[in-house]
Protein backbone atom coordinates (compact mmCIF):
# COMPACT_ATOMS: atom_id res chain seq x y z
CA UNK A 1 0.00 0.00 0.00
CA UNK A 2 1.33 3.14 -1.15
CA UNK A 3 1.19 5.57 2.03
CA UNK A 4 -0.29 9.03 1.19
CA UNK A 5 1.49 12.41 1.25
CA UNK A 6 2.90 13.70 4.53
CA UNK A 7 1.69 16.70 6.49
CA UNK A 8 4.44 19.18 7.02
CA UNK A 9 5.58 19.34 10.60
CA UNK A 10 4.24 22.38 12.20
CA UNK A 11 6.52 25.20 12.60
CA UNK A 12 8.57 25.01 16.22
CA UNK A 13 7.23 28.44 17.22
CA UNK A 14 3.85 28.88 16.20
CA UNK A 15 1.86 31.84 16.22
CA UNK A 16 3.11 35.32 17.12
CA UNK A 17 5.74 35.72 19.52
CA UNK A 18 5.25 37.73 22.95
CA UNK A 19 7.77 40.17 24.80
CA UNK A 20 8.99 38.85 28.24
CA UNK A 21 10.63 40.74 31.14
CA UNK A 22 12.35 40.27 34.28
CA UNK A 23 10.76 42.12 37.19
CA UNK A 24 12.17 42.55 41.27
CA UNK A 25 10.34 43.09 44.27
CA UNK A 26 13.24 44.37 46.08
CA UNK A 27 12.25 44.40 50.22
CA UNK A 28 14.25 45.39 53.16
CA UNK A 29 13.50 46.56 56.55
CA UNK A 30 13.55 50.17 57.20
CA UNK A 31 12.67 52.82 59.82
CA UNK A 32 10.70 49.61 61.29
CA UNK A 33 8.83 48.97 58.08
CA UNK A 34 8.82 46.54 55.09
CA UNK A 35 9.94 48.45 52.18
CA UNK A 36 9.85 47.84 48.25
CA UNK A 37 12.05 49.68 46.09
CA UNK A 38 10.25 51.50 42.92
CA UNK A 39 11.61 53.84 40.41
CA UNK A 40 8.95 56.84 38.86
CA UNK A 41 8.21 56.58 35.35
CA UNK A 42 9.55 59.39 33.48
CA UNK A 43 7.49 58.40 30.45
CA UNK A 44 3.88 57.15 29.12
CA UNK A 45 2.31 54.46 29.78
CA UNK A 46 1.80 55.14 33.34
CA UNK A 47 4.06 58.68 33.49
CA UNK A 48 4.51 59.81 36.81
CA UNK A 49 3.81 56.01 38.71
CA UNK A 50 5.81 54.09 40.33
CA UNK A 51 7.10 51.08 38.96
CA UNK A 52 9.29 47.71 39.43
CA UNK A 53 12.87 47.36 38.35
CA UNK A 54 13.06 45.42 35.89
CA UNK A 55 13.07 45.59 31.83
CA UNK A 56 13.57 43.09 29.01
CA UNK A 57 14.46 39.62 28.67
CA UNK A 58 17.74 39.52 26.60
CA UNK A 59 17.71 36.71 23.58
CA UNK A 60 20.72 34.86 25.03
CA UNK A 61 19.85 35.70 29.12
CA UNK A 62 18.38 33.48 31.61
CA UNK A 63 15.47 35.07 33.88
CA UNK A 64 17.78 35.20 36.92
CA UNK A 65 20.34 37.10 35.26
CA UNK A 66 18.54 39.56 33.42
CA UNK A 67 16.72 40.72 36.82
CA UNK A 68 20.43 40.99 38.24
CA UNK A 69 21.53 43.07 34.87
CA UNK A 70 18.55 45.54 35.35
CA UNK A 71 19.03 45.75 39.03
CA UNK A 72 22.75 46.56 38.55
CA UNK A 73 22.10 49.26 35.70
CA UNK A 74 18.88 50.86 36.16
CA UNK A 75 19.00 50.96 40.03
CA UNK A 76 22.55 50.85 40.86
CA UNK A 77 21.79 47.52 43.16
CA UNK A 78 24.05 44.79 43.30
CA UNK A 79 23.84 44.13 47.41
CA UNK A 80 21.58 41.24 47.18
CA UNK A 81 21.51 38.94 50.03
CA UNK A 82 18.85 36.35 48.96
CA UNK A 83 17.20 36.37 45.03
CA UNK A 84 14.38 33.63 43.91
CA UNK A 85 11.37 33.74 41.07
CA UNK A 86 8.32 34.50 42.73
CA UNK A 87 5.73 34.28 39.16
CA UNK A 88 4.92 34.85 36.00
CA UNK A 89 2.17 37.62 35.01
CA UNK A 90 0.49 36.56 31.44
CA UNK A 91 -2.75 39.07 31.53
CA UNK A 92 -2.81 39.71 27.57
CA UNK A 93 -3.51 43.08 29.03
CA UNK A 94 -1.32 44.06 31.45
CA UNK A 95 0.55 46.46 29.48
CA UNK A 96 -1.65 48.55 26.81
CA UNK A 97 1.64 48.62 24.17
CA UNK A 98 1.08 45.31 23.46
CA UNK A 99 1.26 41.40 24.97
CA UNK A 100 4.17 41.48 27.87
CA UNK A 101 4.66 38.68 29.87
CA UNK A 102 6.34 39.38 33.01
CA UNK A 103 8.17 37.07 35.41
CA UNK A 104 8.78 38.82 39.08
CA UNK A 105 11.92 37.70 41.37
CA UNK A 106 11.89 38.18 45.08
CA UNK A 107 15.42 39.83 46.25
CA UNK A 108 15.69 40.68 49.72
CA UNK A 109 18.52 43.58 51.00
CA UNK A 110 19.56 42.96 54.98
CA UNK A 111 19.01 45.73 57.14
CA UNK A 112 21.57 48.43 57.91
CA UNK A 113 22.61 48.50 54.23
CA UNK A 114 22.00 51.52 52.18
CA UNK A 115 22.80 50.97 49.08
CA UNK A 116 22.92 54.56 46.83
CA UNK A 117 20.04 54.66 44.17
CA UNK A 118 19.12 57.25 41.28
CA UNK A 119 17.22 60.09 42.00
CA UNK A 120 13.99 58.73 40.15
CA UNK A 121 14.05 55.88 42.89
CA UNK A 122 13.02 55.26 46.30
CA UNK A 123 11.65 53.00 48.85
CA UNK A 124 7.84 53.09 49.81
CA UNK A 125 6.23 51.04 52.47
CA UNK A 126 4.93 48.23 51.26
CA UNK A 127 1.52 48.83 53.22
CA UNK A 128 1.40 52.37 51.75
CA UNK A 129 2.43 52.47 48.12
CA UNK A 130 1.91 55.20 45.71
CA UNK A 131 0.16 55.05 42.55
CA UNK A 132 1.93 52.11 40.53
CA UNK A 133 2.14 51.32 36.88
CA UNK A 134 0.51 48.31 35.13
CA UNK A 135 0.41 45.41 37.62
CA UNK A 136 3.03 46.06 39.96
CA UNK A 137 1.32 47.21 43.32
CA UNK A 138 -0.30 43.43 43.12
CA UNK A 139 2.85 41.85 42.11
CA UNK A 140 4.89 43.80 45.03
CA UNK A 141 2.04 42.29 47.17
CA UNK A 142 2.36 38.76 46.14
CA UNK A 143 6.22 39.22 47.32
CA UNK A 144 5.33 40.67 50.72
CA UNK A 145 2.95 37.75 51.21
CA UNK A 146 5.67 35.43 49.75
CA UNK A 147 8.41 36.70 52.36
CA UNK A 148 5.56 36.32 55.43
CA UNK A 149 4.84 32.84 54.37
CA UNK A 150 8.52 31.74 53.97
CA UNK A 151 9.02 33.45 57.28
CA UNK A 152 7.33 30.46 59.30
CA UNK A 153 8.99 27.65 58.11
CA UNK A 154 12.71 28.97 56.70
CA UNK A 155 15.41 30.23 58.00
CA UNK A 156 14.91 32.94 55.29
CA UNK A 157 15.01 36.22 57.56
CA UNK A 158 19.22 35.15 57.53
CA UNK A 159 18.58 37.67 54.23
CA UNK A 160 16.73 40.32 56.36
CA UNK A 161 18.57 40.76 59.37
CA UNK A 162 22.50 41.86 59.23
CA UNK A 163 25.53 39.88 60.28
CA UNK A 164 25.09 39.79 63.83
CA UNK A 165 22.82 41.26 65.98
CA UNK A 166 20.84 41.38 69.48
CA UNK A 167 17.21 39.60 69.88
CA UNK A 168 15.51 42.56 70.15
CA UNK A 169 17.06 44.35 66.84
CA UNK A 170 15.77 40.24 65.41
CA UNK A 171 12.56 40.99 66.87
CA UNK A 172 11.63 44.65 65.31
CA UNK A 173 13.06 42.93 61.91
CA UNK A 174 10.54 40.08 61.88
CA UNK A 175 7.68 41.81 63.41
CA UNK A 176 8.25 44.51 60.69
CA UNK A 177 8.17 41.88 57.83
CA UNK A 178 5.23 40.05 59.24
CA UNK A 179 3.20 42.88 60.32
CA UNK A 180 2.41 42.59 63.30
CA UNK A 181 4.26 42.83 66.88
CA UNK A 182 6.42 39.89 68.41
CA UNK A 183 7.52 38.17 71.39
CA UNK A 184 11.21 38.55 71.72
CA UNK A 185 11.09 35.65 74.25
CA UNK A 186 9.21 33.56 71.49
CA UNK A 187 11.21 34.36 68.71
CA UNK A 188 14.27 33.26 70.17
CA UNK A 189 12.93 30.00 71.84
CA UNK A 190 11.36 29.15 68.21
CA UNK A 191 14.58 30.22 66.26
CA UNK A 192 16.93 28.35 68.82
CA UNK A 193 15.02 25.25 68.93
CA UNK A 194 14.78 24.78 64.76
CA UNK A 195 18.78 25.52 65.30
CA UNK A 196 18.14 28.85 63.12
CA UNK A 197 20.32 30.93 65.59
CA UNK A 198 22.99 30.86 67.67
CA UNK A 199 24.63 33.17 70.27
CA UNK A 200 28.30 34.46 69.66
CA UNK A 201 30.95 35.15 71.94
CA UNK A 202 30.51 38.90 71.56
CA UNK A 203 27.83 41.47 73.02
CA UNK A 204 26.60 44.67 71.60
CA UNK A 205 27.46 48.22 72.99
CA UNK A 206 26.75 49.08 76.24
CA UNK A 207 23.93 51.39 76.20
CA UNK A 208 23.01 55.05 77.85
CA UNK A 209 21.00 53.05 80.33
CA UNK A 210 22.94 50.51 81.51
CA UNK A 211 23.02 47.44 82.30
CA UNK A 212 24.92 44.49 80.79
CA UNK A 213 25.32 44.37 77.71
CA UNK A 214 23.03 42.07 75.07
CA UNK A 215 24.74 38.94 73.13
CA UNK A 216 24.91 39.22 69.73
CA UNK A 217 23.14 36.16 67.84
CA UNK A 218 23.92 35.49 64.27
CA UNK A 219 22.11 32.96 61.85
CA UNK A 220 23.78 29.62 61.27
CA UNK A 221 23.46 29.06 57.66
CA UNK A 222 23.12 32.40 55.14
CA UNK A 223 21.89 29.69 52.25
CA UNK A 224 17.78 29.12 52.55
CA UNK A 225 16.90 26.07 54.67
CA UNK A 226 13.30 24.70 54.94
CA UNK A 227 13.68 24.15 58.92
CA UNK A 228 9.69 23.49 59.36
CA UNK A 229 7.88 21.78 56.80
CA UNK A 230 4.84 21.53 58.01
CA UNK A 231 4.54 25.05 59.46
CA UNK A 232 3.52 25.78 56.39
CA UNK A 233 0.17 23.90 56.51
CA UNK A 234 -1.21 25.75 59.63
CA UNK A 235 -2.40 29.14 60.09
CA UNK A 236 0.06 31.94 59.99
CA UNK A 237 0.40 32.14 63.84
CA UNK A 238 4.37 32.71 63.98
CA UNK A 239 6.15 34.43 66.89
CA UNK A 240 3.05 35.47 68.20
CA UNK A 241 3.02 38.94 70.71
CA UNK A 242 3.03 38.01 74.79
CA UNK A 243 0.18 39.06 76.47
């Protein structure tokens, strides 16, 4: 049996093509507040708002990279202490110029730095932003929400907090990212027991008051570690206030 004429393979990339770019939701602690860096548009759509770093994917660049490249030129930020993806945005109209797709990373700056940043950017609460462009109020949102979550069953506030420091300076870091006050006492039994922290041999400044003087705790790994697996499955509860 003669077999009958073959049907051309279909093309590898079918259909049009879309524009992707690389977004950060860059958070650190500041004045006792969760912060997200954002940088004023200077041009339409959305002139005047505030918006993401970010820009677009390169041909030849992975994701992670590109959000490093456009974090090191357009914001003058290369003091990253923790970096993952956080998701991908694929409303066909999330940018009126055209179909964008958008993949956001989380990067988190430790407290105490203060890294220099262009004139056009600043930090804004995270509970109190400004008007922003296209989607990027929601998607610093989804990173907020990401870091609280994280918070209760990682070690991932090793990215928040600086090289060493007292339980109380821990405290107002975590209760700042959370949103809500915590127990100093808790927070270092909880920490301690998942073998998060540990005390050094040094102690902080004495102080005006008196008084002898606080240890200094740092965090035993700087690399994220999944220290409670199953926190994650209960109500966020963590490091709750004492009474």
């Amino acid at each position: 049996m003669t077999p009958g004429p073959r049907t051309p393979p279909s093309p590898p990339w079918p259909g049009e093509r879309f524009s992707h770019e690389a977004l950060a939701v860059v958070l650190q602690v500041r004045h006792n507040g969760l912060h997200v860096l954002l940088w004023q548009r200077g041009a339409p759509p959305f002139e005047g708002r505030w918006a993401l770093p970010g820009g677009p994917l390169g041909d030849d660049e992975r994701l992670g990279a590109s959000v490093s490249r456009h974090l090191a030129t357009k914001v003058d930020l290369t003091d990253i202490a923790y970096l993952e993806q956080l998701e991908t945005r694929s409303d066909p109209q999330r940018d009126p110029r055209g179909r964008v797709l958008a993949t956001a990373y989380l990067a988190l700056v430790s407290a105490g730095a203060d890294p220099r940043v262009p004139p056009d950017t600043a930090w804004h609460p995270v509970g109190d932003l400004p008007l922003t462009a296209f989607d990027h109020g929601s998607i610093a949102e989804s990173g907020r929400d990401r870091l609280r979550a994280k918070l209760s069953y990682t070690n991932i506030g090793f990215a928040l907090a600086p090289g060493t420091f007292t339980i109380a300076q821990l405290r107002d870091i975590y209760a700042a990212s959370v949103g809500h006050p915590v127990s100093a006492t808790n927070l270092q039994r909880v920490l301690t027991r998942r073998g998060v922290i540990e005390p050094t041999t040094a102690a902080a400044r004495p102080t005006a008051l008196g008084g002898r003087p606080a240890t200094l705790y740092r965090f035993v790994a700087r690399v994220l570690v999944v220290t409670n697996p199953f926190a994650a499955f209960r109500p966020p509860s963590l490091f709750p206030a004492s009474p």
